[in-house]
C-alpha atoms as a PDB file:
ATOM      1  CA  UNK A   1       0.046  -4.732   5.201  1.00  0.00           C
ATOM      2  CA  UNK A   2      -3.215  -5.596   3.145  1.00  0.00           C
ATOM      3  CA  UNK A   3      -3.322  -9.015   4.761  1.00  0.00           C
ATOM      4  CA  UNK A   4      -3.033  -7.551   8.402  1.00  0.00           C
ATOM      5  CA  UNK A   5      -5.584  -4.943   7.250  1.00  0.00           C
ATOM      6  CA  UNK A   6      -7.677  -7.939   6.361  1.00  0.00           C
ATOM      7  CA  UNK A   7      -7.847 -10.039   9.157  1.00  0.00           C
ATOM      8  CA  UNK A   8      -8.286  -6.833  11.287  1.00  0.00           C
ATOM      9  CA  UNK A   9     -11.565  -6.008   8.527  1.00  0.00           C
ATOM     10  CA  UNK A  10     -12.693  -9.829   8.752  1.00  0.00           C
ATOM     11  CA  UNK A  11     -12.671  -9.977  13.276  1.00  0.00           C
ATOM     12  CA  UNK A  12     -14.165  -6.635  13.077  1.00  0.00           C
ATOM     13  CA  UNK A  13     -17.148  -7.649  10.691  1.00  0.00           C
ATOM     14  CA  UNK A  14     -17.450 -11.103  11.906  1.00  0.00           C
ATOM     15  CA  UNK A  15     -16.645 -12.550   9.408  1.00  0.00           C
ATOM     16  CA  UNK A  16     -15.191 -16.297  10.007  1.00  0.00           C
ATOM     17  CA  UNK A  17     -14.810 -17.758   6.470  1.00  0.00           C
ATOM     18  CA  UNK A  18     -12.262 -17.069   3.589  1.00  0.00           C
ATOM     19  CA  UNK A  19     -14.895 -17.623   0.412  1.00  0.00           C
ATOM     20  CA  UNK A  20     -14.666 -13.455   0.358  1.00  0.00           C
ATOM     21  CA  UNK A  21     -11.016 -12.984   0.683  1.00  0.00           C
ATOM     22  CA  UNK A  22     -10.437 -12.077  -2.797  1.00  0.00           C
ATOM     23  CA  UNK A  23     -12.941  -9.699  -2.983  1.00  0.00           C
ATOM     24  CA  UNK A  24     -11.951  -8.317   0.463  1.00  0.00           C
ATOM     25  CA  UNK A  25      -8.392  -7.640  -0.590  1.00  0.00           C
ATOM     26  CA  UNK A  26      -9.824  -5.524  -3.443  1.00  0.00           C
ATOM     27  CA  UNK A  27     -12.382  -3.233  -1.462  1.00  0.00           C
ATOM     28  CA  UNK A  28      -8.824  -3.254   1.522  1.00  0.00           C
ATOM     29  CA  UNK A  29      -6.677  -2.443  -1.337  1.00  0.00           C
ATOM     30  CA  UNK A  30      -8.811   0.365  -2.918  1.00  0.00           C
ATOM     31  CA  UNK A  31      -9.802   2.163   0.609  1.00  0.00           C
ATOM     32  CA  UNK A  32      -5.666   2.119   1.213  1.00  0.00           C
ATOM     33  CA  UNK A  33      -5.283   3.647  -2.136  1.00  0.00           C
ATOM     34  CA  UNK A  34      -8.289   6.556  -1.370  1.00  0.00           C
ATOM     35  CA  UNK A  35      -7.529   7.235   2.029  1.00  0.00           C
ATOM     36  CA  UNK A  36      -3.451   7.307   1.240  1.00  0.00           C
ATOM     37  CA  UNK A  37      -4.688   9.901  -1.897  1.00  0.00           C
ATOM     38  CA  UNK A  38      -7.391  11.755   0.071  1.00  0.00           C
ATOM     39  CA  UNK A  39      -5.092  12.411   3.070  1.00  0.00           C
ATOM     40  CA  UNK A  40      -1.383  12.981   0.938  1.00  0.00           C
ATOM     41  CA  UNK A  41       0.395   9.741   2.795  1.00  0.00           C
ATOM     42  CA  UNK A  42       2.973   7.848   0.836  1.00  0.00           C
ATOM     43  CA  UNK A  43       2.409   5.426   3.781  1.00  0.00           C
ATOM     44  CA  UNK A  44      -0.042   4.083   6.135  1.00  0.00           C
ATOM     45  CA  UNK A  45       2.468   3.090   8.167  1.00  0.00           C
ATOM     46  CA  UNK A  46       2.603   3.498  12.192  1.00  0.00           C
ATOM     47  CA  UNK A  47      -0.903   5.798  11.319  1.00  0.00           C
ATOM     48  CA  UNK A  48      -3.106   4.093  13.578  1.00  0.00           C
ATOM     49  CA  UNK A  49      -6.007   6.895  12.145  1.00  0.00           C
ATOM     50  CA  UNK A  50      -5.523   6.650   8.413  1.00  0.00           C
ATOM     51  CA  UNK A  51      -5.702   2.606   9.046  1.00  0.00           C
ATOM     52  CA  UNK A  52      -8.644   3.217  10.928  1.00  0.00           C
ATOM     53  CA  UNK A  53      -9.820   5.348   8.261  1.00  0.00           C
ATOM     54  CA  UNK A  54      -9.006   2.712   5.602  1.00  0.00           C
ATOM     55  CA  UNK A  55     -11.430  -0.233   7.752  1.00  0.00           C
ATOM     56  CA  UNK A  56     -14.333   2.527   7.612  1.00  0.00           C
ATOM     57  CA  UNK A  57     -14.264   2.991   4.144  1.00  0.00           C
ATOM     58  CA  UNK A  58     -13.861  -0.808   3.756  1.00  0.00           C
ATOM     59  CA  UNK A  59     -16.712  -1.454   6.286  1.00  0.00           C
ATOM     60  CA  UNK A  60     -19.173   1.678   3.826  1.00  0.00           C
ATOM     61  CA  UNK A  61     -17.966  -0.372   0.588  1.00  0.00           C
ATOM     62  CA  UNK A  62     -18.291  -3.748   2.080  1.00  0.00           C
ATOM     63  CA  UNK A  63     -21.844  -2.846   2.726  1.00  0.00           C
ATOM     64  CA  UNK A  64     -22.845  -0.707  -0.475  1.00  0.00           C
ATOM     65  CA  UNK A  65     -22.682   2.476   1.385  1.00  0.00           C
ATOM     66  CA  UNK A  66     -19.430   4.020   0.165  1.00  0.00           C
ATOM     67  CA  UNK A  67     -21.269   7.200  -1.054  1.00  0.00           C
ATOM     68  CA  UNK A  68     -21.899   8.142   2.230  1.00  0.00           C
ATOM     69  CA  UNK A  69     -18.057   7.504   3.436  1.00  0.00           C
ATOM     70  CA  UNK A  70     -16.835  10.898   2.463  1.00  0.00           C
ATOM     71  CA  UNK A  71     -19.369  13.099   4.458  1.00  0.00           C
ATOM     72  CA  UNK A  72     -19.739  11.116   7.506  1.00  0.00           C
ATOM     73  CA  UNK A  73     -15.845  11.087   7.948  1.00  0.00           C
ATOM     74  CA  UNK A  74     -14.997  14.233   6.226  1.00  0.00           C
ATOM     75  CA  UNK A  75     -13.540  15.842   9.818  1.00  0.00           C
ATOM     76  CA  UNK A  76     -11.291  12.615  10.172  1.00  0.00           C
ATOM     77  CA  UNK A  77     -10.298  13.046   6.787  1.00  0.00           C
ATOM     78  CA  UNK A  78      -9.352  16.374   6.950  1.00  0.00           C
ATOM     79  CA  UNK A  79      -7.407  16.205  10.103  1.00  0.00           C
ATOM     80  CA  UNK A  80      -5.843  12.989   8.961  1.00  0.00           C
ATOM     81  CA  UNK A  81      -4.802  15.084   5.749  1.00  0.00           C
ATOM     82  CA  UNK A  82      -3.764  18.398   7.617  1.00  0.00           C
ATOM     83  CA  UNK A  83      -1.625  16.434   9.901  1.00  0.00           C
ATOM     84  CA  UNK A  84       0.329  14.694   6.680  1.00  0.00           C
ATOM     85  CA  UNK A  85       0.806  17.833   5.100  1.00  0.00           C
ATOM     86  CA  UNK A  86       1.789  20.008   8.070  1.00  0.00           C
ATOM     87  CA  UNK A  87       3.845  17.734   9.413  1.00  0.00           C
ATOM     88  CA  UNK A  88       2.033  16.995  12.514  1.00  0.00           C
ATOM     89  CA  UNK A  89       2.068  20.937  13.057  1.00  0.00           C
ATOM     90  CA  UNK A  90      -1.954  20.548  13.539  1.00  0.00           C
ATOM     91  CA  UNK A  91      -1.513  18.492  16.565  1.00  0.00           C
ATOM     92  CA  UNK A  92       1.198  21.066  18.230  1.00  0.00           C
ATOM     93  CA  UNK A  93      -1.054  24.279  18.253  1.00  0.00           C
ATOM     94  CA  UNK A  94      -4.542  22.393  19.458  1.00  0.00           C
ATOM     95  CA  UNK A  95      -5.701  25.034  22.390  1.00  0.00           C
END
């Protein structure tokens, strides 16, 4: 998945050469790890918002901004989160 995750990061940035790769596959690999913590997922799989999630903090720590990531997203994360943990029981009662 990191490698998908990566190309998706590197078209999204615009970002045409591989002499970051490396590096990118650490900052992918640690936003997968926080976002999959912050939001209780064992997977990111088929969750198009938790990968979406996982680019944003990627983008914030890609551009020495990551302390900012948490309060700017902090509604995404929470729904994200609420919707792991209940099941998707947050999306059933929206109004």
């Amino acid at each position: 998945m990191e490698q998908e995750l990566l190309i998706e990061f590197k078209n999204r940035m615009h970002i045409s050469h591989s002499a970051e790769d490396a590096n990118l596959l650490m900052i992918i690999k640690a936003s997968v790890d926080d976002i999959k913590h912050k939001c209780s997922l064992a997977t990111l799989e088929d969750n198009n918002r938790a990968i979406e999630l996982v680019l944003e903090r990627s983008r914030y720590v890609y551009n020495d901004s990551v302390e900012f990531f948490d309060e700017n997203f902090r509604s995404q994360l929470t729904s994200v989160g609420l919707e792991s943990v209940l099941g998707g029981f947050a999306d059933e009662t929206k109004v």
